[in-house]
N, C-alpha and C. Protein backbone atom coordinates (compact mmCIF):
# COMPACT_ATOMS: atom_id res chain seq x y z
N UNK A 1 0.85 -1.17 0.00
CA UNK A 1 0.00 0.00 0.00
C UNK A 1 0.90 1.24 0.00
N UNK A 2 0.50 2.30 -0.81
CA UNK A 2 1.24 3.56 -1.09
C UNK A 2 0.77 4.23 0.25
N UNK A 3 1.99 4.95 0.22
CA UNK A 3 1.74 6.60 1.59
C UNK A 3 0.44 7.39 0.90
N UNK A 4 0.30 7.03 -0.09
CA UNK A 4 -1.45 8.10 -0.65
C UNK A 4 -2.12 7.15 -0.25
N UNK A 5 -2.69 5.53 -0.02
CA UNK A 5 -3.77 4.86 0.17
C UNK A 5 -3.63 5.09 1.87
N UNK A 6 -2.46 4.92 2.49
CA UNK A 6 -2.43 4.44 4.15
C UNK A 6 -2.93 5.81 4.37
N UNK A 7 -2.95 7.18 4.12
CA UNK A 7 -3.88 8.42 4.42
C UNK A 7 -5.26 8.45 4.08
N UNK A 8 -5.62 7.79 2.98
CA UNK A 8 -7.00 8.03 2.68
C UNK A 8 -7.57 7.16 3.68
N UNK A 9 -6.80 5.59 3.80
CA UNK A 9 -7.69 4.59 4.81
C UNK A 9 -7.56 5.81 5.87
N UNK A 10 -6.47 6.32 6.43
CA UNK A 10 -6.96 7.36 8.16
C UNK A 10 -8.07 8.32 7.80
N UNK A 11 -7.68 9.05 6.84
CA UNK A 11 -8.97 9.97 6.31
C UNK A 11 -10.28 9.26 6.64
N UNK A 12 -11.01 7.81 6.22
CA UNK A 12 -11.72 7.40 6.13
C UNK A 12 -12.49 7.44 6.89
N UNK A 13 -11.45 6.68 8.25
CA UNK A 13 -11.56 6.92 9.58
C UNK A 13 -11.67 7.83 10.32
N UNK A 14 -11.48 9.04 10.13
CA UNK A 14 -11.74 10.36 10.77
C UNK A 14 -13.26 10.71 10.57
N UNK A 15 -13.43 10.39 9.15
CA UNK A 15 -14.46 11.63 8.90
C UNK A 15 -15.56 10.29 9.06
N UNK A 16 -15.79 8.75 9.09
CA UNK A 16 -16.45 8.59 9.03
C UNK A 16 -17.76 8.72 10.45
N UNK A 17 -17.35 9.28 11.53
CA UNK A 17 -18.44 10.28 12.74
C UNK A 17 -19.56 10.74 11.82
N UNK A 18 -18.85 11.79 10.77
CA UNK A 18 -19.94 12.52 10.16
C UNK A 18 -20.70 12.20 9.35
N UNK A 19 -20.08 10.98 8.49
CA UNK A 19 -20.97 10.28 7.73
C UNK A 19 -21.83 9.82 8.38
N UNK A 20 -21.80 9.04 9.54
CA UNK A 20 -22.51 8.13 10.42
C UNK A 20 -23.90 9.19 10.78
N UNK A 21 -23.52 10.00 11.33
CA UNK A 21 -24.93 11.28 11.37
C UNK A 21 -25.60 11.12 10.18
N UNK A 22 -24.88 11.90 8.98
CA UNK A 22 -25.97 11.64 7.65
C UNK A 22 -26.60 10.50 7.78
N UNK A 23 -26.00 9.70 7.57
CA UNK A 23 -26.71 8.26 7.12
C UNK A 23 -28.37 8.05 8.05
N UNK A 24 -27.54 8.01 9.54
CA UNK A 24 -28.30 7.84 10.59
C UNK A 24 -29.73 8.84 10.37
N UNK A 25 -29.68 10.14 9.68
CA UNK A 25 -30.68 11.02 9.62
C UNK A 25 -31.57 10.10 7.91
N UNK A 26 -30.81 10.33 6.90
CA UNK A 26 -31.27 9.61 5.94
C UNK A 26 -31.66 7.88 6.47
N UNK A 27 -31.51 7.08 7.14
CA UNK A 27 -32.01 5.94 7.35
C UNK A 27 -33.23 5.92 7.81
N UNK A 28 -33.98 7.48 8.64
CA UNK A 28 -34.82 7.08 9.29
C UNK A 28 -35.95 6.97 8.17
N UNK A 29 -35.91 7.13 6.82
CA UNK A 29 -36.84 7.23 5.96
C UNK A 29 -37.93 8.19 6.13
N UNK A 30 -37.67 9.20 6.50
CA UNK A 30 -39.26 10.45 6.46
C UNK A 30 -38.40 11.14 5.83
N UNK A 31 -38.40 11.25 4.48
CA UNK A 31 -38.33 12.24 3.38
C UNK A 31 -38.63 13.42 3.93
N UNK A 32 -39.94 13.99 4.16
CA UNK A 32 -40.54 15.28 4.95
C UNK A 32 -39.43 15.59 6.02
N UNK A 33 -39.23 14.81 6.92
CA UNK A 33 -38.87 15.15 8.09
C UNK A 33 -36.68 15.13 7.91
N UNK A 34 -36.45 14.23 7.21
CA UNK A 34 -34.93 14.62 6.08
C UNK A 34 -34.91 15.61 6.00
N UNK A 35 -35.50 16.38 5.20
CA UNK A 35 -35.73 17.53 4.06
C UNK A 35 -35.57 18.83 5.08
N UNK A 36 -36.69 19.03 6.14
CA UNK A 36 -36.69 19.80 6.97
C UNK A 36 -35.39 19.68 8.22
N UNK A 37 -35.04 18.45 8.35
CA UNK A 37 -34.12 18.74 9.19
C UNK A 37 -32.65 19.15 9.06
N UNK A 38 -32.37 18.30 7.82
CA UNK A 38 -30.88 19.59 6.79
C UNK A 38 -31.61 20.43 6.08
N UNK A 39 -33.00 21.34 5.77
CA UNK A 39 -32.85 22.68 6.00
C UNK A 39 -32.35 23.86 7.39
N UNK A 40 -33.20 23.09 8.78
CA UNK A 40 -33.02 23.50 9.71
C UNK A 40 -31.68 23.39 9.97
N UNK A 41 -30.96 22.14 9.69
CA UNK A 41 -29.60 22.12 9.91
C UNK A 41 -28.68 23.42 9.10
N UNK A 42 -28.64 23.45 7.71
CA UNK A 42 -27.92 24.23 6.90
C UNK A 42 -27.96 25.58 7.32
N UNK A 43 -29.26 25.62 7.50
CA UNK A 43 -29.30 27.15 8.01
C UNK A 43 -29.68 27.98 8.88
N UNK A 44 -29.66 27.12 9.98
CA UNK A 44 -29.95 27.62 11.11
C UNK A 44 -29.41 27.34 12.47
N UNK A 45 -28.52 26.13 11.94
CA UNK A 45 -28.23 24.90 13.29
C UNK A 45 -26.39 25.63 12.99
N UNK A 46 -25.75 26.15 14.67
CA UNK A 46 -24.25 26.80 14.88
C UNK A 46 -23.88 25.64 14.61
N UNK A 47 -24.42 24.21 15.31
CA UNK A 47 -23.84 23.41 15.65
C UNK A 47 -23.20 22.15 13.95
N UNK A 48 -23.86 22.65 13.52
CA UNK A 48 -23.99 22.05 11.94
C UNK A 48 -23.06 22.74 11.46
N UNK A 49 -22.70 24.19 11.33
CA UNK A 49 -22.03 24.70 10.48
C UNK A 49 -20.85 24.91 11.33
N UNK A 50 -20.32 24.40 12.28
CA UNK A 50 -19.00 24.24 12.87
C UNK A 50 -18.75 23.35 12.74
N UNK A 51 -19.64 22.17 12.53
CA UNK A 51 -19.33 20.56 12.35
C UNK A 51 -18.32 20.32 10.75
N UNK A 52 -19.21 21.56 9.92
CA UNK A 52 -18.61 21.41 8.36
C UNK A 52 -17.30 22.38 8.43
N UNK A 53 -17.25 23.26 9.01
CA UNK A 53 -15.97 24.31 9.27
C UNK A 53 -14.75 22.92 9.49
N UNK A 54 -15.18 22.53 10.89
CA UNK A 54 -14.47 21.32 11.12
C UNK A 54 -13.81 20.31 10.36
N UNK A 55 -14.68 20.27 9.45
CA UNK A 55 -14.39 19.42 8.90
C UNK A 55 -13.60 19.80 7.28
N UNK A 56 -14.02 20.77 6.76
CA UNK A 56 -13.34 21.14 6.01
C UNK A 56 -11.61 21.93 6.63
N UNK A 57 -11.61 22.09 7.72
CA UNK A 57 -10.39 22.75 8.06
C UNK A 57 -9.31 20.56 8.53
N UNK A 58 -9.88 20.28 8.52
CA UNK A 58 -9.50 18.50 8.68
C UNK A 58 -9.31 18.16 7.40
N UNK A 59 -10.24 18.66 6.37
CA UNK A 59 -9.81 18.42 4.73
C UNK A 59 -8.41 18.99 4.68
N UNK A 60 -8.62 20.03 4.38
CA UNK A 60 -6.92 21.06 4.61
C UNK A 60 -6.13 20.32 4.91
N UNK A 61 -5.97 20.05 6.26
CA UNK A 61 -4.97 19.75 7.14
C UNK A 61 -3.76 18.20 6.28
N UNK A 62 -5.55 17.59 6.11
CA UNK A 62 -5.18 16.19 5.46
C UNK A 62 -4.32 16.05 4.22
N UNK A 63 -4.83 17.23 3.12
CA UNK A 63 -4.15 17.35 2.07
C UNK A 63 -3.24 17.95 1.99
N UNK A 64 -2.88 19.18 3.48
CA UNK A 64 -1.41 19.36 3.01
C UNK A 64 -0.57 18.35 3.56
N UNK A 65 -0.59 17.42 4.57
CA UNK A 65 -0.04 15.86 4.40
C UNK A 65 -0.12 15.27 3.23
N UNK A 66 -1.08 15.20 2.59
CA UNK A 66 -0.74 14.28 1.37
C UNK A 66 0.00 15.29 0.84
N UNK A 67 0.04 16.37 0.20
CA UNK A 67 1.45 17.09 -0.53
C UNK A 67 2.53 17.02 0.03
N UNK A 68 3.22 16.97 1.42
CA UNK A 68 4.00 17.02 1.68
C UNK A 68 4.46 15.34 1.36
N UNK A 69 3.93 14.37 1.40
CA UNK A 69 4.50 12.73 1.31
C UNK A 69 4.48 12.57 -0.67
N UNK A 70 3.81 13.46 -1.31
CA UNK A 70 4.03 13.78 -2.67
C UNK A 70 4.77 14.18 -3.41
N UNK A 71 5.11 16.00 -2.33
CA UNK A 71 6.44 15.97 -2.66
C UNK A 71 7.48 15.44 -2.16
N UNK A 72 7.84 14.56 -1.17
CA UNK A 72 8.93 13.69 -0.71
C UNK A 72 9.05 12.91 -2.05
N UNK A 73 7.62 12.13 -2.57
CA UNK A 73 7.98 10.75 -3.81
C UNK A 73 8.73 11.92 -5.07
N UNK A 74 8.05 12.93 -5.26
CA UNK A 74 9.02 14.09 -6.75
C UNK A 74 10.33 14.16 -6.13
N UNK A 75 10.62 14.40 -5.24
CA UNK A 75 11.91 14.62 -4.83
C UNK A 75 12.98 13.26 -5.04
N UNK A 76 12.02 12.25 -4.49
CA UNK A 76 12.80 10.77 -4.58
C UNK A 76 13.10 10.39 -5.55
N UNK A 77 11.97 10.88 -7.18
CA UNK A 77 11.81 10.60 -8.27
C UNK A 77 13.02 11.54 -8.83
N UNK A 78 13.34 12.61 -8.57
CA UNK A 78 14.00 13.62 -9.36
C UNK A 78 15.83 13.10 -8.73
N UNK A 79 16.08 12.94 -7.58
CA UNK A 79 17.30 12.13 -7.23
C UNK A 79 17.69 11.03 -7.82
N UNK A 80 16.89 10.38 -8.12
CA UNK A 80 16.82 8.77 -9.00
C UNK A 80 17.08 9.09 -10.24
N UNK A 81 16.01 10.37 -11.13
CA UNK A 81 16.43 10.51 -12.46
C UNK A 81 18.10 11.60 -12.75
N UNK A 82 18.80 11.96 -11.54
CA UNK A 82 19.67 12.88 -11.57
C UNK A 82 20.68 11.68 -11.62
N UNK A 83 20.46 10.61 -10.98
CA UNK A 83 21.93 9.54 -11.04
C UNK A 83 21.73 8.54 -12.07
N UNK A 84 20.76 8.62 -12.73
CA UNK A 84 20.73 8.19 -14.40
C UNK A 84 21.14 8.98 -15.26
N UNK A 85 20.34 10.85 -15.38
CA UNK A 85 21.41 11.23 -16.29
C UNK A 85 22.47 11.72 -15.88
N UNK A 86 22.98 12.19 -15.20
CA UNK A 86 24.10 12.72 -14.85
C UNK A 86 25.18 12.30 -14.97
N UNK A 87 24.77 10.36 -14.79
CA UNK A 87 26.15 9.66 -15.12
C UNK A 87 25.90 9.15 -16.43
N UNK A 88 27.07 8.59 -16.96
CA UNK A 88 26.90 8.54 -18.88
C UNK A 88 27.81 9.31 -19.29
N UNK A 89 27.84 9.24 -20.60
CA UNK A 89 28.71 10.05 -21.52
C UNK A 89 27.71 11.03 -22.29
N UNK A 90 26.47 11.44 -21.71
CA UNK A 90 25.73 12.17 -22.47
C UNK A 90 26.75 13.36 -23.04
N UNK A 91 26.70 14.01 -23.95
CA UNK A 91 27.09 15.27 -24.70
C UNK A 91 26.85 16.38 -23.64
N UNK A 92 27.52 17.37 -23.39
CA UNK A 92 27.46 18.00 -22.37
C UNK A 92 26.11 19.39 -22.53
N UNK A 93 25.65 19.26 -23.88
CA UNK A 93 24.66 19.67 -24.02
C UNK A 93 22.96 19.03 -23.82
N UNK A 94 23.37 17.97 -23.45
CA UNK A 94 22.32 17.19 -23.21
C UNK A 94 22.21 16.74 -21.43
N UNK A 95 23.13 16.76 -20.51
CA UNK A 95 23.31 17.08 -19.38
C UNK A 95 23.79 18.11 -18.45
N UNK A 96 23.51 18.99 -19.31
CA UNK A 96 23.90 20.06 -18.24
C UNK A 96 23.04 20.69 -17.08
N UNK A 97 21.76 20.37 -17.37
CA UNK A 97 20.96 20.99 -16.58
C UNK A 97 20.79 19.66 -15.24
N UNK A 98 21.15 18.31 -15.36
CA UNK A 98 21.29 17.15 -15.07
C UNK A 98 22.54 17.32 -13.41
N UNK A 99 23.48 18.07 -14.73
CA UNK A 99 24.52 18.24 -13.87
C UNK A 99 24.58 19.70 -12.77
N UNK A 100 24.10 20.20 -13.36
CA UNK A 100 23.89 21.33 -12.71
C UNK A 100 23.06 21.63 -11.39
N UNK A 101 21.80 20.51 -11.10
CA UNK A 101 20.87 20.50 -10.57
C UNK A 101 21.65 18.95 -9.56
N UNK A 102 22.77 18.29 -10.10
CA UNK A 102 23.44 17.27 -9.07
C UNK A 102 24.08 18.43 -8.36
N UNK A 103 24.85 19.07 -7.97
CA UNK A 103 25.15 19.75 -7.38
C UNK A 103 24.51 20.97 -6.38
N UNK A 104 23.47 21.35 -6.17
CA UNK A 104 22.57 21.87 -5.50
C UNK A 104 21.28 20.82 -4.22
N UNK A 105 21.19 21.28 -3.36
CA UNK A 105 20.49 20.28 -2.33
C UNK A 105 19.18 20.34 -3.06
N UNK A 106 18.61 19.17 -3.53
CA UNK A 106 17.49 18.76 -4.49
C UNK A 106 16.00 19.60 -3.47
N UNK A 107 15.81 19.93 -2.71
CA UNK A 107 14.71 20.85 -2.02
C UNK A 107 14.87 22.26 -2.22
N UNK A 108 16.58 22.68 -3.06
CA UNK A 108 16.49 24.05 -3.43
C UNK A 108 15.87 24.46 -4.99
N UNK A 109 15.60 23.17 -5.67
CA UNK A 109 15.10 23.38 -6.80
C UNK A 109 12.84 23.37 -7.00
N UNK A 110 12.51 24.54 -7.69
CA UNK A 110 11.69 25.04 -7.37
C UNK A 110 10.34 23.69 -7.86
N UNK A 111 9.87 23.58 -6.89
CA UNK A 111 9.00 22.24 -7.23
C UNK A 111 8.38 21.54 -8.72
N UNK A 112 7.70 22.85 -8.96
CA UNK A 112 7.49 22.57 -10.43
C UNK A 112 8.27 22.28 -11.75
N UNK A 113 9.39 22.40 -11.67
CA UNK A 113 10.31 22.53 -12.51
C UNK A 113 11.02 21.23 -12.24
N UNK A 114 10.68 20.36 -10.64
CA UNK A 114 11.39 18.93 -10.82
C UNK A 114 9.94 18.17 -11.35
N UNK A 115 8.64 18.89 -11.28
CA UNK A 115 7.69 17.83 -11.96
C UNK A 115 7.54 17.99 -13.65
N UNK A 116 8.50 18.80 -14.07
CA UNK A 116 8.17 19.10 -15.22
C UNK A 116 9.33 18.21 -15.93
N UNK A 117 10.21 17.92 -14.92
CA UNK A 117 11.10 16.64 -15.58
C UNK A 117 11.17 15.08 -15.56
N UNK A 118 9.83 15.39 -14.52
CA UNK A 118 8.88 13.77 -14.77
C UNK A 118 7.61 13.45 -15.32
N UNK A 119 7.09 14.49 -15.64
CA UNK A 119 5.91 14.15 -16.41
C UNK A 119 5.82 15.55 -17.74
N UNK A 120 5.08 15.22 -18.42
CA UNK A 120 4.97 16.06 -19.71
C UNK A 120 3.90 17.31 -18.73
N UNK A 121 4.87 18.41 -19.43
CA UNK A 121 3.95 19.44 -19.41
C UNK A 121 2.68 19.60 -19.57
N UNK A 122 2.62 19.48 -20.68
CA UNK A 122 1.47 18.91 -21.50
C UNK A 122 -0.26 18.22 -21.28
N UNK A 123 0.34 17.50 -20.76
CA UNK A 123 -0.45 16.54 -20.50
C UNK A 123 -1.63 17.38 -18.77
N UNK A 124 -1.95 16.33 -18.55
CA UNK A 124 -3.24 16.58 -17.24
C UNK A 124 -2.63 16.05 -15.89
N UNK A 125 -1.52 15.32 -16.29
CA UNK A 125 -0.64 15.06 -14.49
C UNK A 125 -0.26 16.47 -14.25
N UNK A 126 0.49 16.64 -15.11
CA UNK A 126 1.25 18.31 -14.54
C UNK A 126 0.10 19.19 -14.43
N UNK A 127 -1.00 19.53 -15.08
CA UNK A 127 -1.89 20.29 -14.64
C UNK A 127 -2.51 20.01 -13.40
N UNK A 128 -3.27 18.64 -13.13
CA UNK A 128 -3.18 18.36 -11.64
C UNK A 128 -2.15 18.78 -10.39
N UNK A 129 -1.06 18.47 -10.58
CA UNK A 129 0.15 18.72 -10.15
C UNK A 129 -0.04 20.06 -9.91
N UNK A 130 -0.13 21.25 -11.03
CA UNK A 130 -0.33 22.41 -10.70
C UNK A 130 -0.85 23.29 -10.35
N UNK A 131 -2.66 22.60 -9.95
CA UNK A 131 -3.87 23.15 -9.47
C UNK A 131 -3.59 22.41 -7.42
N UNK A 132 -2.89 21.43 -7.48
CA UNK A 132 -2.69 21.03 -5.94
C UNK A 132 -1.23 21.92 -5.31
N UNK A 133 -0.49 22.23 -6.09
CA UNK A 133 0.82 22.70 -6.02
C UNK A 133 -0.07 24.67 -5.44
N UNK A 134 -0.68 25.00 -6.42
CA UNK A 134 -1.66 26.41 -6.29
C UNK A 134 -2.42 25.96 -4.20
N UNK A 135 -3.25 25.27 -4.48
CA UNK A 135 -4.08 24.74 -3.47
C UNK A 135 -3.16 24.96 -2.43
N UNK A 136 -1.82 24.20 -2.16
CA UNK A 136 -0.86 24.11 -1.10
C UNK A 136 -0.39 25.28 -0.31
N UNK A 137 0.02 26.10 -1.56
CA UNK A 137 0.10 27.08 -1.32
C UNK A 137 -0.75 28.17 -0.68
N UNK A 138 -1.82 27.98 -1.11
CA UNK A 138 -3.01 28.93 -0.35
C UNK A 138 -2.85 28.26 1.27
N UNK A 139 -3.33 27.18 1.34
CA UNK A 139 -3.36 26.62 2.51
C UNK A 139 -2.35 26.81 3.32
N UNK A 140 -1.16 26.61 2.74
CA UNK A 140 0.27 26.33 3.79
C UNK A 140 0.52 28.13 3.86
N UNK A 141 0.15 29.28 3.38
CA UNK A 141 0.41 30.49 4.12
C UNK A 141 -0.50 31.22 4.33
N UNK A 142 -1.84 30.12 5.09
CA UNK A 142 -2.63 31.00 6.30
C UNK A 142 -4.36 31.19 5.27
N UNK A 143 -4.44 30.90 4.17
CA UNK A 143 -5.82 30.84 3.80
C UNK A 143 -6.36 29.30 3.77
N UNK A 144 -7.98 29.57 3.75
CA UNK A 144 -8.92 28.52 3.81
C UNK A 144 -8.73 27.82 2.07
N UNK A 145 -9.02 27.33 1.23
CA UNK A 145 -9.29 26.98 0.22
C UNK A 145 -11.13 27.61 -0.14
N UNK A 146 -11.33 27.62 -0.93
CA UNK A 146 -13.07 28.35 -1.30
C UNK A 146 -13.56 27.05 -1.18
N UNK A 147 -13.11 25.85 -1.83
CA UNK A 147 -14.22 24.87 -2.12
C UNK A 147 -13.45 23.86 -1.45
N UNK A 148 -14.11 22.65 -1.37
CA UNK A 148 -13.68 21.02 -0.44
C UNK A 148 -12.55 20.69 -1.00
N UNK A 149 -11.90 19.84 -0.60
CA UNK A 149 -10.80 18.97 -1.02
C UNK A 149 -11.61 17.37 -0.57
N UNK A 150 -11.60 16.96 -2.03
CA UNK A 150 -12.06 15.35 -1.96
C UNK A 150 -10.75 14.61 -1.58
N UNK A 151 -10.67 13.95 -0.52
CA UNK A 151 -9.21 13.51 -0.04
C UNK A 151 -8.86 12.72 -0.79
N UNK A 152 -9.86 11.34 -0.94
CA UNK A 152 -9.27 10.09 -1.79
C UNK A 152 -9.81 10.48 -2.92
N UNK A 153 -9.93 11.28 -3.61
CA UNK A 153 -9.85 11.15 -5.04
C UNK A 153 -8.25 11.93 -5.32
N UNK A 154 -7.92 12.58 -4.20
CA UNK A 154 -6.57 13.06 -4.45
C UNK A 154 -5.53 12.79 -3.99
N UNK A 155 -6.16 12.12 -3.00
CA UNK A 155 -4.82 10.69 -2.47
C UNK A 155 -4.56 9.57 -3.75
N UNK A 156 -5.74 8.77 -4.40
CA UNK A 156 -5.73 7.77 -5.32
C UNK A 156 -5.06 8.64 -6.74
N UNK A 157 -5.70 9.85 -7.01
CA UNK A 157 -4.67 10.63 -8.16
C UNK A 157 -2.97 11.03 -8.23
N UNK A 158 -3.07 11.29 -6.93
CA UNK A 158 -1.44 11.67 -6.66
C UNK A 158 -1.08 10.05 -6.64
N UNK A 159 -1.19 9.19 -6.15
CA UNK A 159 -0.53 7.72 -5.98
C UNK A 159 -0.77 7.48 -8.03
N UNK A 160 -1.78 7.63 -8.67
CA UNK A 160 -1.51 7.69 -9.77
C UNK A 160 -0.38 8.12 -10.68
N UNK A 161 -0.10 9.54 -10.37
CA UNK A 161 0.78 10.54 -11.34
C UNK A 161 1.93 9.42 -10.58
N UNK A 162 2.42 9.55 -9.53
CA UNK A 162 3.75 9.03 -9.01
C UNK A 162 4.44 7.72 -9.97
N UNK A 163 3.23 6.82 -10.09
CA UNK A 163 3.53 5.68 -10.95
C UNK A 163 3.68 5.99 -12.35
N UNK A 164 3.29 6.46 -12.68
CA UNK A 164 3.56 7.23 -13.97
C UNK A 164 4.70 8.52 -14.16
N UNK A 165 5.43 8.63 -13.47
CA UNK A 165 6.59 9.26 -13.51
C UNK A 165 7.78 9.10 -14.33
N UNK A 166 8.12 9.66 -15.01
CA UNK A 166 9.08 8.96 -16.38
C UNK A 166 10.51 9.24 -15.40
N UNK A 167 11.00 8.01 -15.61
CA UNK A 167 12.44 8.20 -14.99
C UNK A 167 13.71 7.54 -15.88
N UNK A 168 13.61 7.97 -17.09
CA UNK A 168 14.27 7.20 -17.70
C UNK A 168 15.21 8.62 -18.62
């Protein structure tokens, strides 16, 4: 199991309290009495809308753990691809940036620029990559995010891109 699945299983476990309420309210089957009670809840109940504060500030929290064990695997990935090219007889125009970047402590090089030497620009990893990389940032200097963070769809995506990392 990847460091992205062993968080989503804890994630699971955290938040499932709150699921257990929903459910427990939706099980009792009175549609009418559902309906009215997450209206009353949504908009009227402190206790409801600290429960979701809560819980979205636990989203946060969660996903800047998963970025930080994400960027540990880019970092691991970009060390691995530095002692493939770097060593060789590549043409010195074809390793220089190889070599250049062996010599500097691999956390001084600016994040995006080691994911842009494992996955295609191009493509929808690096755009993912660059909408969670944005996200992190908001979060890690003191703002909320506007909207949720789905944990395991971005725990199971990041454990995605990782495997798909060109290291060759």
């Amino acid at each position: 199991m990847s460091i992205f699945q062993d968080i989503a299983a804890q994630y699971m476990l955290a938040d499932k309290p709150f699921g257990d309420a929903v459910q427990a309210a939706f099980d009792a089957d009175d549609d009418a009495a559902f309906d009215a009670a997450n209206q009353q809840r949504k908009h009227n109940d402190q206790a409801y809308f600290l429960a979701n504060q809560q819980r979205k500030h636990n989203d946060q929290a969660d996903f800047l753990y998963l970025f930080t064990r994400f960027e540990r695997e880019v970092n691991l990935a970009v060390t691995q691809l530095l002692s493939v090219r770097g060593a060789g007889t590549l043409p010195w125009a074809d390793k220089r940036i190889w070599d250049a970047w062996s010599r500097t402590n691999i956390e001084n090089i600016w994040f995006l620029s080691k994911v842009e030497v494992l996955t295609d620009k191009g493509r929808t990893d690096y755009r993912d990559v660059q909408e969670y990389y944005e996200a992190r940032n908001t979060t890690a200097h003191g703002d909320d995010l506007t909207g949720s963070v789905a944990i395991l769809a971005v725990a199971q995506k990041m454990h995605d891109i990782v495997s798909r990392f060109v290291l060759t």
